[in-house]
Protein backbone atom coordinates (compact mmCIF):
# COMPACT_ATOMS: atom_id res chain seq x y z
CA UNK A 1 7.35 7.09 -75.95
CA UNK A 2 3.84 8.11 -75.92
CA UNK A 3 3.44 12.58 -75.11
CA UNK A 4 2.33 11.99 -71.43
CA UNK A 5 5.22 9.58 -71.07
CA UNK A 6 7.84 12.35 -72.90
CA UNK A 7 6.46 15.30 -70.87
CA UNK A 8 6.53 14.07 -67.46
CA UNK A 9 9.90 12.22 -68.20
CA UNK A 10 11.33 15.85 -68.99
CA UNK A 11 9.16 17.53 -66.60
CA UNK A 12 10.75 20.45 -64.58
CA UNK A 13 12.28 21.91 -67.32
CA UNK A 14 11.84 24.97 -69.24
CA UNK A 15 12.32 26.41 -72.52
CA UNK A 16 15.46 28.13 -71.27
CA UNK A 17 16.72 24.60 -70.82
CA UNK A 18 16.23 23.26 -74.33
CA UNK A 19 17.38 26.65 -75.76
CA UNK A 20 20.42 26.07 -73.70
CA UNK A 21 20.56 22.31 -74.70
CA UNK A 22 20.40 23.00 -78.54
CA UNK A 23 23.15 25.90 -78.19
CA UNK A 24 25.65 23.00 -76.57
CA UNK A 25 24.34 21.11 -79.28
CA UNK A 26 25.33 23.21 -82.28
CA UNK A 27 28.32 24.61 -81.07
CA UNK A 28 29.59 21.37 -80.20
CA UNK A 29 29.07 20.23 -83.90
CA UNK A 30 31.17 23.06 -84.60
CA UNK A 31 34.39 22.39 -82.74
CA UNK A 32 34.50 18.65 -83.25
CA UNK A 33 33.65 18.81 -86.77
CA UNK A 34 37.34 20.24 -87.05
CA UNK A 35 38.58 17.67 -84.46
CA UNK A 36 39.67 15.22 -87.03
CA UNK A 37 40.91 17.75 -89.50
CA UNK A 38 42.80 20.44 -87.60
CA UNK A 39 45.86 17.98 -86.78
CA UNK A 40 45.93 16.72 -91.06
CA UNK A 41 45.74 20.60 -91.83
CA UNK A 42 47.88 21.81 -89.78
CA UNK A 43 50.55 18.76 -90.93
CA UNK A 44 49.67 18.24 -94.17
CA UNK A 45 48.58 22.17 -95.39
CA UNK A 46 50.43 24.66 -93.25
CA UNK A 47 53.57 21.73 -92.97
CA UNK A 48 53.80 21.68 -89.27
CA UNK A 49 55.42 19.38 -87.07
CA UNK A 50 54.02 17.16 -84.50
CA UNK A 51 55.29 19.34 -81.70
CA UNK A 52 53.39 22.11 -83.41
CA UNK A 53 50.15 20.45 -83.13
CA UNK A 54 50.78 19.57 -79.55
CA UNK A 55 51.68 22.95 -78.89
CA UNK A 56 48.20 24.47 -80.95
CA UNK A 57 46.34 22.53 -78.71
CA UNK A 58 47.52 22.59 -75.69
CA UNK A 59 48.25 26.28 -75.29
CA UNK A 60 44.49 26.83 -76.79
CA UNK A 61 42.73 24.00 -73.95
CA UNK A 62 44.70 26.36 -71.11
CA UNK A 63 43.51 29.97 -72.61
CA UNK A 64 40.07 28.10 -72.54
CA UNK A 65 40.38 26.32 -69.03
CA UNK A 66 41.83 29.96 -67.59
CA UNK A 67 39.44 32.10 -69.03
CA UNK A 68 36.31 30.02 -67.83
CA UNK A 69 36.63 30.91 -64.19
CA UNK A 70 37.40 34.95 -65.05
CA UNK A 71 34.05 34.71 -67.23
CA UNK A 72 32.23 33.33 -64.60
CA UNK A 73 33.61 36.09 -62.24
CA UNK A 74 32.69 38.72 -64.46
CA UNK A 75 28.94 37.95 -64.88
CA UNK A 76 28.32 37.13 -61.66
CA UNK A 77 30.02 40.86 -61.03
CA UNK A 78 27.68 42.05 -63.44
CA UNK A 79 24.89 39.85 -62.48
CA UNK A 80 23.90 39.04 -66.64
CA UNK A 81 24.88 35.92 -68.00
CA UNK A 82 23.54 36.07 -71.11
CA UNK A 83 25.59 38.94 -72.71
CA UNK A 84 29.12 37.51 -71.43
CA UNK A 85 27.97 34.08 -72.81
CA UNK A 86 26.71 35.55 -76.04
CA UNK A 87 29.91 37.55 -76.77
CA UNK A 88 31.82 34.52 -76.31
CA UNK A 89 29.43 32.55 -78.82
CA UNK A 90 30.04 34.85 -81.38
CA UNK A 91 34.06 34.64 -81.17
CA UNK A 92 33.97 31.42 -81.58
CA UNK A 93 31.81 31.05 -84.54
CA UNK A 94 33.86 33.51 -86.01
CA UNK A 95 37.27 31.94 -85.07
CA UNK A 96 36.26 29.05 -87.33
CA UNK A 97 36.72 30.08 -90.81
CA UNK A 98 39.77 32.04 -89.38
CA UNK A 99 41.61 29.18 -88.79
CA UNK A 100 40.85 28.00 -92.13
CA UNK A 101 42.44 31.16 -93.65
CA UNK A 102 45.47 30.64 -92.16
CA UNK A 103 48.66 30.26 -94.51
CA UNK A 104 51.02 29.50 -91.40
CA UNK A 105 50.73 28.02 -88.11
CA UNK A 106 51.05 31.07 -86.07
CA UNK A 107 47.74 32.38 -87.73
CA UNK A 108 46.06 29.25 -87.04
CA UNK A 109 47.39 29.38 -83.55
CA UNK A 110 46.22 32.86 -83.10
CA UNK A 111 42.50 32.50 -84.30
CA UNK A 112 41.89 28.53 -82.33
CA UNK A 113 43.36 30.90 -79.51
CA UNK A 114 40.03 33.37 -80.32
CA UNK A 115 37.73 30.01 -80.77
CA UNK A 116 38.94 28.99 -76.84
CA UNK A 117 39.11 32.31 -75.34
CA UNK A 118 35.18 32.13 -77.14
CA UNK A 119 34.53 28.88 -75.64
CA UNK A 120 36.33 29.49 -72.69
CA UNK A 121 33.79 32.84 -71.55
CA UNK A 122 30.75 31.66 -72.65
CA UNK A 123 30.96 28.32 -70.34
CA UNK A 124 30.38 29.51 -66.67
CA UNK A 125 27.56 31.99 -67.84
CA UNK A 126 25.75 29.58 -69.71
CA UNK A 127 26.10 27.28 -66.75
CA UNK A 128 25.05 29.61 -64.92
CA UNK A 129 21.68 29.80 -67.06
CA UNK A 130 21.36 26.42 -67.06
CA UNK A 131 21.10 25.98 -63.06
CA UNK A 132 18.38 28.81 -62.51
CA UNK A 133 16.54 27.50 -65.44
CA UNK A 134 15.18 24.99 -62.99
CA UNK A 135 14.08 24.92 -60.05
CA UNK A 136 17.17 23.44 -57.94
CA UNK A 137 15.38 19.83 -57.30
CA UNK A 138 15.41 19.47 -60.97
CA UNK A 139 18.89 21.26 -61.39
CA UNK A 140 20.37 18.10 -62.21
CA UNK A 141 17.82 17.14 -65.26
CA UNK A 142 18.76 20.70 -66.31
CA UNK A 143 22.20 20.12 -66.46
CA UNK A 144 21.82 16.60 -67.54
CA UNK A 145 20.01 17.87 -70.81
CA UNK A 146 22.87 20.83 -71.35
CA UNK A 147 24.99 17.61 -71.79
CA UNK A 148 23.09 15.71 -73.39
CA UNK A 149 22.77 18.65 -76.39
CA UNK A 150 26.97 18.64 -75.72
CA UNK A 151 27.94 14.67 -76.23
CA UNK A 152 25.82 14.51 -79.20
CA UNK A 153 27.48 17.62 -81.22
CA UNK A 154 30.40 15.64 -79.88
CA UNK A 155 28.95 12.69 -82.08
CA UNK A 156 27.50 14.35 -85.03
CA UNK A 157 30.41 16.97 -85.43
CA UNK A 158 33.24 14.35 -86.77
CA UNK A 159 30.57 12.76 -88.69
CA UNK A 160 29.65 15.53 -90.79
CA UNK A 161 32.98 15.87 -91.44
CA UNK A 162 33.37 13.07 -92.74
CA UNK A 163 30.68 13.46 -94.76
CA UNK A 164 31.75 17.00 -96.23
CA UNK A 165 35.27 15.61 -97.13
CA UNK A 166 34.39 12.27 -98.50
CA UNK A 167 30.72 12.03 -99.50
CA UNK A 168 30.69 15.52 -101.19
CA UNK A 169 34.23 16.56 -101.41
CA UNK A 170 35.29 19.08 -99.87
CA UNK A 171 38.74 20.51 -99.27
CA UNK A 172 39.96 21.19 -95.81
CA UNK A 173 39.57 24.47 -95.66
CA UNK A 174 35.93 24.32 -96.73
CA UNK A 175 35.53 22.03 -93.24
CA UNK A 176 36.19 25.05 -91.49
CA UNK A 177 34.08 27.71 -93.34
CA UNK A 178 31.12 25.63 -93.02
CA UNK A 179 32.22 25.20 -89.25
CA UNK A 180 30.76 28.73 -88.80
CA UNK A 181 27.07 27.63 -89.68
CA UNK A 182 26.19 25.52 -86.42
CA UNK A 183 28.48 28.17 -84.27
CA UNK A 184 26.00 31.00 -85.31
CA UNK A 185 22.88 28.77 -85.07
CA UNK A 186 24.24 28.31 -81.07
CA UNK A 187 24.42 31.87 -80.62
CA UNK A 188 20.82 32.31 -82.43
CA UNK A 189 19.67 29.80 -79.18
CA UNK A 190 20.93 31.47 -76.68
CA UNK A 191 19.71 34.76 -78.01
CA UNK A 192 16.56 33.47 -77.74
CA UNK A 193 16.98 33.06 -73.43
CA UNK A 194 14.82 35.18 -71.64
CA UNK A 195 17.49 36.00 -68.68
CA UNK A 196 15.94 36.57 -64.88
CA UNK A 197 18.50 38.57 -62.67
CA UNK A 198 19.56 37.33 -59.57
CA UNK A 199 18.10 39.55 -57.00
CA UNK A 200 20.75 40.05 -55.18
CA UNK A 201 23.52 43.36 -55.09
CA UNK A 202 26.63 42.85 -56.47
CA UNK A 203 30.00 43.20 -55.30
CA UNK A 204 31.56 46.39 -55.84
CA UNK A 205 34.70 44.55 -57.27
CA UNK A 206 35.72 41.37 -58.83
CA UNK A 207 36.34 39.21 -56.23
CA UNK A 208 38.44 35.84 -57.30
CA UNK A 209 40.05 35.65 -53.61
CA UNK A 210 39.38 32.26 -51.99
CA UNK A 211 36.81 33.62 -49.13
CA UNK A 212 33.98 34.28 -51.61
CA UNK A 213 33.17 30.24 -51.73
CA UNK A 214 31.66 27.73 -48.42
CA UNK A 215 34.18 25.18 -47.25
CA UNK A 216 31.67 22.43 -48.43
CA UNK A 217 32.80 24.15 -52.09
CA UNK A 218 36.19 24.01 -51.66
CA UNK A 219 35.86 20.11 -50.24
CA UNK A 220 34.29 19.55 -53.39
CA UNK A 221 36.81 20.79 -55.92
CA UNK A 222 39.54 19.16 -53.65
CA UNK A 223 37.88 16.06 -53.76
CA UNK A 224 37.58 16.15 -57.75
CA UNK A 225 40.84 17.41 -58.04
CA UNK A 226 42.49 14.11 -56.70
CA UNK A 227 40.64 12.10 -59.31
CA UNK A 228 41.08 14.66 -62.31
CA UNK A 229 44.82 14.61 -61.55
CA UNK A 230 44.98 11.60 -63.32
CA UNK A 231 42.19 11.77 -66.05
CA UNK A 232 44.49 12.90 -69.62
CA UNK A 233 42.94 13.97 -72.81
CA UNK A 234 40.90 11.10 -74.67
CA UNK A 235 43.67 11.81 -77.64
CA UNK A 236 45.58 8.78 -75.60
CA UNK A 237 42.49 6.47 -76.20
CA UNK A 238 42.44 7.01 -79.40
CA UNK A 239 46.06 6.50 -79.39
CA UNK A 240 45.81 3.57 -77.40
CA UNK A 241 42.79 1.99 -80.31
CA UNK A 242 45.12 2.50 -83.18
CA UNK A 243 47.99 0.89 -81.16
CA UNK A 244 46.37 -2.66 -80.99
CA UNK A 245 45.34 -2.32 -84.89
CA UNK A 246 42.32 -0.63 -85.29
CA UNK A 247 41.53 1.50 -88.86
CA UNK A 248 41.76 5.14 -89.14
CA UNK A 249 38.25 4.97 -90.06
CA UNK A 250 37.18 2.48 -87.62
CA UNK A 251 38.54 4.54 -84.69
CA UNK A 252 36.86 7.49 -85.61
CA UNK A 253 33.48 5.44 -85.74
CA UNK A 254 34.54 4.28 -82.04
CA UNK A 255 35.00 7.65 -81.15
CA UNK A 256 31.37 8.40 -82.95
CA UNK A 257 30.19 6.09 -80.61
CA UNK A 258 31.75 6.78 -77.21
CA UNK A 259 30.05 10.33 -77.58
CA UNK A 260 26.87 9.07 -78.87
CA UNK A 261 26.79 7.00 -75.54
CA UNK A 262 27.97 9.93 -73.38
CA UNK A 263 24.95 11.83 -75.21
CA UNK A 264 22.68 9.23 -74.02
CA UNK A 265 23.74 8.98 -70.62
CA UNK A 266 24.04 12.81 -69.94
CA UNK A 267 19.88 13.05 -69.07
CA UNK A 268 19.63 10.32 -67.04
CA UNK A 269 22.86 10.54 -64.85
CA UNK A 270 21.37 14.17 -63.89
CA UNK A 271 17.74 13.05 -63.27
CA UNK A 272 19.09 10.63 -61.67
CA UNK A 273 21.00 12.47 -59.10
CA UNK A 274 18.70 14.84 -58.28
CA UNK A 275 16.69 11.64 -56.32
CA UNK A 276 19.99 9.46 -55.27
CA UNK A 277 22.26 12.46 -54.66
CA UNK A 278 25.16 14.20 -56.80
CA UNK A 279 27.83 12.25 -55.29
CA UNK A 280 26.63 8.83 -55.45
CA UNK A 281 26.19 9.24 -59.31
CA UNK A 282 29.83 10.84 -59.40
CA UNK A 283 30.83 8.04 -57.32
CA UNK A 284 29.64 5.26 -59.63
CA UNK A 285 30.76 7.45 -62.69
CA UNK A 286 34.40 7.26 -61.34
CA UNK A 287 34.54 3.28 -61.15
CA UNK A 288 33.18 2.99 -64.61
CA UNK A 289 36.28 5.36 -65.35
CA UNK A 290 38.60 3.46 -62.97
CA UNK A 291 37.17 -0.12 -64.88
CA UNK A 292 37.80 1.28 -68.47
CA UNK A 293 41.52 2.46 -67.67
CA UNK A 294 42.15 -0.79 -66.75
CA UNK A 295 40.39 -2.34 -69.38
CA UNK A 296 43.05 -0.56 -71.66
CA UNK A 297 45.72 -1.38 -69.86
CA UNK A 298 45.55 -4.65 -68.96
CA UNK A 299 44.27 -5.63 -72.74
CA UNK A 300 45.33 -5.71 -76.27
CA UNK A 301 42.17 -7.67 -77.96
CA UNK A 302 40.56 -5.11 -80.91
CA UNK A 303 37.22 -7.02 -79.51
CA UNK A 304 37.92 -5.58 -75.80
CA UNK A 305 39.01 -2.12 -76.66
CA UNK A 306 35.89 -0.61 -78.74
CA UNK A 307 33.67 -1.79 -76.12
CA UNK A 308 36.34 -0.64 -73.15
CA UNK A 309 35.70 3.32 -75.26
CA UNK A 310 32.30 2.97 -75.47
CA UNK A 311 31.83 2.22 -71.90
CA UNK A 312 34.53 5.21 -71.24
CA UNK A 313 31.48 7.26 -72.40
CA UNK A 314 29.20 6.24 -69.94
CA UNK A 315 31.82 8.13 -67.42
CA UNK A 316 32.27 10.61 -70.10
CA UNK A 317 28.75 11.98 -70.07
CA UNK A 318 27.80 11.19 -66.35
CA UNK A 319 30.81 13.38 -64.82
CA UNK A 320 30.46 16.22 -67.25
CA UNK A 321 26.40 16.74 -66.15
CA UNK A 322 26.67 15.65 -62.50
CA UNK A 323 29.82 17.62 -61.70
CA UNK A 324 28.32 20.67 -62.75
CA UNK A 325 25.48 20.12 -61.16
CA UNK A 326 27.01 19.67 -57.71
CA UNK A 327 29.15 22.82 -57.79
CA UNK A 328 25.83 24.63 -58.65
CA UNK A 329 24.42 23.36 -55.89
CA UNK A 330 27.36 24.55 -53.29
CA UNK A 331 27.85 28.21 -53.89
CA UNK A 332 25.06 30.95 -53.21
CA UNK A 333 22.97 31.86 -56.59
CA UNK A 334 24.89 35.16 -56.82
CA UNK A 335 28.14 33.58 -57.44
CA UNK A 336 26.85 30.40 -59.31
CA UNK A 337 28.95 31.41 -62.69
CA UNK A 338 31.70 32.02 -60.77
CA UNK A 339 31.37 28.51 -58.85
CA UNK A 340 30.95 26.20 -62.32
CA UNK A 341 33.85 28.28 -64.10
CA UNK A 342 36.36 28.00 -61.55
CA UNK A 343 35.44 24.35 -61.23
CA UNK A 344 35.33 24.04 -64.38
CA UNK A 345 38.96 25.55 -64.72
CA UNK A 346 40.15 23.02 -61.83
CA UNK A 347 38.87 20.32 -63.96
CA UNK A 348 40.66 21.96 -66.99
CA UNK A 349 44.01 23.11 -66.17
CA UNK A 350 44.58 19.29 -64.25
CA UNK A 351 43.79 17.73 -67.25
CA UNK A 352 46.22 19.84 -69.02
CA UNK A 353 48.64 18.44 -66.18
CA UNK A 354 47.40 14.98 -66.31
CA UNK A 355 47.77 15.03 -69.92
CA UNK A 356 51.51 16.21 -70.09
CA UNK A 357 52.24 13.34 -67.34
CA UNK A 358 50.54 10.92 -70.03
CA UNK A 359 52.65 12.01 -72.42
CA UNK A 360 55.77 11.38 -70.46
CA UNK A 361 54.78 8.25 -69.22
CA UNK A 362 53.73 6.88 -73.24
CA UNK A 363 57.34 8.09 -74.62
CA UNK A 364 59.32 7.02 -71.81
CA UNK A 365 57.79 4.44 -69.78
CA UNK A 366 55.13 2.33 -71.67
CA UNK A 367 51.84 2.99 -73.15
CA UNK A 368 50.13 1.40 -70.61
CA UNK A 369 51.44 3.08 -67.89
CA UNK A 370 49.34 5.94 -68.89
CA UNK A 371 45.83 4.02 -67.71
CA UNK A 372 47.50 2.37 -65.09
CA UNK A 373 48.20 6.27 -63.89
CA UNK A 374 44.85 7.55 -64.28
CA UNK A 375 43.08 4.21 -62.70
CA UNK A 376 45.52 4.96 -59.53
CA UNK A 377 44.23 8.43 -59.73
CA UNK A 378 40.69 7.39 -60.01
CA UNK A 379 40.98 4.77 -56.80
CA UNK A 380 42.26 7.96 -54.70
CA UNK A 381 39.60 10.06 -56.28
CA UNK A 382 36.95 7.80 -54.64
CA UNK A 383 38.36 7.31 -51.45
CA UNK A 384 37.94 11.37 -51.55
CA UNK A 385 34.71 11.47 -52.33
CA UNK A 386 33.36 9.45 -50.07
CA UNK A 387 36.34 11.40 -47.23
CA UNK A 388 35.14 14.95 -47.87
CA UNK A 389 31.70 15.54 -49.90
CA UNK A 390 28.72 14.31 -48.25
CA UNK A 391 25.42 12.40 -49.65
CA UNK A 392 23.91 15.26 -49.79
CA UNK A 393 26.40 18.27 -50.13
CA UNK A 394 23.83 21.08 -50.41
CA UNK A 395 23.43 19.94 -46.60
């Protein structure tokens, strides 16, 4: 694209935006350039069992979902976002070669605990940023950028992994040293936001009590909370890829690519709902979702699934920008942290749910059963979007 054509296609933004875009970015690269290797190192180097790992990571992906909504609380109490988020940049970039210092599990457990507690307050702040970097007709460009900066650490992240154990051969615990690098270089971006405060006084208190939020809100989260019921970690994809016969390697090159498409979809998806509307975007993100689940499902073919996980993305990246967006949109500006993070938790904490049903349902029932579960979700998801959130929610 020619500069007239790149400036007025990202026109509306500012340089908060891209600051806040690159520090998604980098300290995305960060945490999933250990997603490969923190299940092998915590198997293979600290000689944990498989319950163990499902234990690390599920107790850390609560402390994270949990803490988002508190964060949000407390900035919008103190009306700064960019200290909270920066305090919780710096844990995790910290946390990182932690967990690679670890001689037993409990350590590791206790500093990825740090990383999400990190991740976990520096979310609803930065979100927070995000939306009154724009102006709110371009809100969803704003957030659509955020996630685009988010998918494709997502993408590069397992790559350079790869690259730092194979190509130049490095241990494990060298993976999560070097992990530090692109968390710091986040927290250098975001240092470099010029904050505005919300002119507006805040509460005297905390206030996390349900009254604090418009019904439209609350019709919103309800509404996503019916489809998220049934939405489980992407671990069972990748499950679900190896189970018909795909290569460790190839798999991860899937995954590569499911991220790199939810990176590409991110700006769009939000650009695009700031002229169609939030929830028509969500909408169509949902039956992408509800088309891949049964795409796994009903299919074994290796030629079906990589193009099934790839498409996954499309949802992937669509529903991460858009969703954000749209609770943005539906809370006043003085509790907009507080509005993403405890939407964000919602989101979280069912997954966590969803996740432990998908579990049950792949030891006990059938592997398949698990996408047939979150399609079924996903139908009842739409019939709630279209019951309880307008066109145009902000309305």
């Amino acid at each position: 694209m020619s500069a007239p054509v790149v400036q007025r296609y990202f026109a509306g933004l500012s340089r908060n935006t891209f600051l806040l875009a690159l520090s998604s970015l980098f300290a995305d690269i960060s945490t999933e350039m250990l997603y490969p290797v923190l299940p092998v190192f915590l198997t293979q180097v600290l000689h944990a069992s498989g319950s163990i790992v499902g234990i690390v990571d599920g107790v850390a992906q609560a402390t994270q979902n949990i803490v988002q909504g508190f964060s949000g609380a407390i900035s919008d109490r103190l009306q700064r976002r960019k200290p909270v988020a920066l305090i919780g940049y710096l844990l995790a970039a910290f946390a990182k070669p932690l967990m690679g210092l670890a001689t037993v599990w409990q350590a590791l457990l206790g500093a990825r605990l740090l990383d999400r507690f990190g991740a976990g307050m520096r979310s609803a702040p930065r979100d927070a940023l995000v939306a009154s970097s724009v102006d709110e007709r371009d809100r969803g460009r704003a957030f659509g950028l955020e996630g685009l900066g988010d998918n494709a650490g997502a993408f590069l992240g397992p790559l350079l992994a790869l690259l730092l154990l194979y190509g130049l051969h490095f241990d494990l615990r060298g993976v999560f040293y070097l992990a530090i690098i692109p968390g710091l270089l986040a927290f250098l971006m975001v240092l470099l936001v010029t904050e505005q405060r919300v002119v507006v006084a805040a509460k005297s208190k905390i206030d996390i009590n349900l009254g604090q939020f418009p019904r439209r809100y609350w019709n919103y989260l309800l509404a996503t909370a019916l489809f998220v019921a049934g939405n489980s970690s992407n671990a069972f994809l990748i499950l679900r890829t190896r189970d018909v016969g795909v290569s460790l390697e190839t798999t991860i090159l899937i995954y590569a690519a499911f991220n790199l498409v939810a990176a590409l979809i991110s700006y769009p998806a939000g650009a695009l709902s700031d002229r169609w509307g939030r929830r028509n975007i969500l909408l169509a993100a949902i039956v992408v979702f509800f088309v891949a689940y049964l795409g796994f499902a009903l299919t074994r073919n290796v030629l079906l699934i990589a193009p099934l996980f790839v498409l996954y993305g499309l949802y992937q990246g669509a529903f991460r920008a858009v969703g954000k967006a749209l609770a943005s949109d539906l809370v006043p500006a003085q509790l907009r942290a507080s509005g993403v993070g405890w939407y964000s938790t919602t989101v979280g904490l069912l997954q966590l749910v969803a996740s432990v049903a998908a579990g049950l349902l792949w030891d006990h029932v059938g592997h398949v059963a698990v996408f047939y579960f979150g399609a079924l979700f996903a139908a009842v998801g739409i019939i709630g979007l279209f019951a309880l959130v307008p066109v145009d929610a902000r309305e």
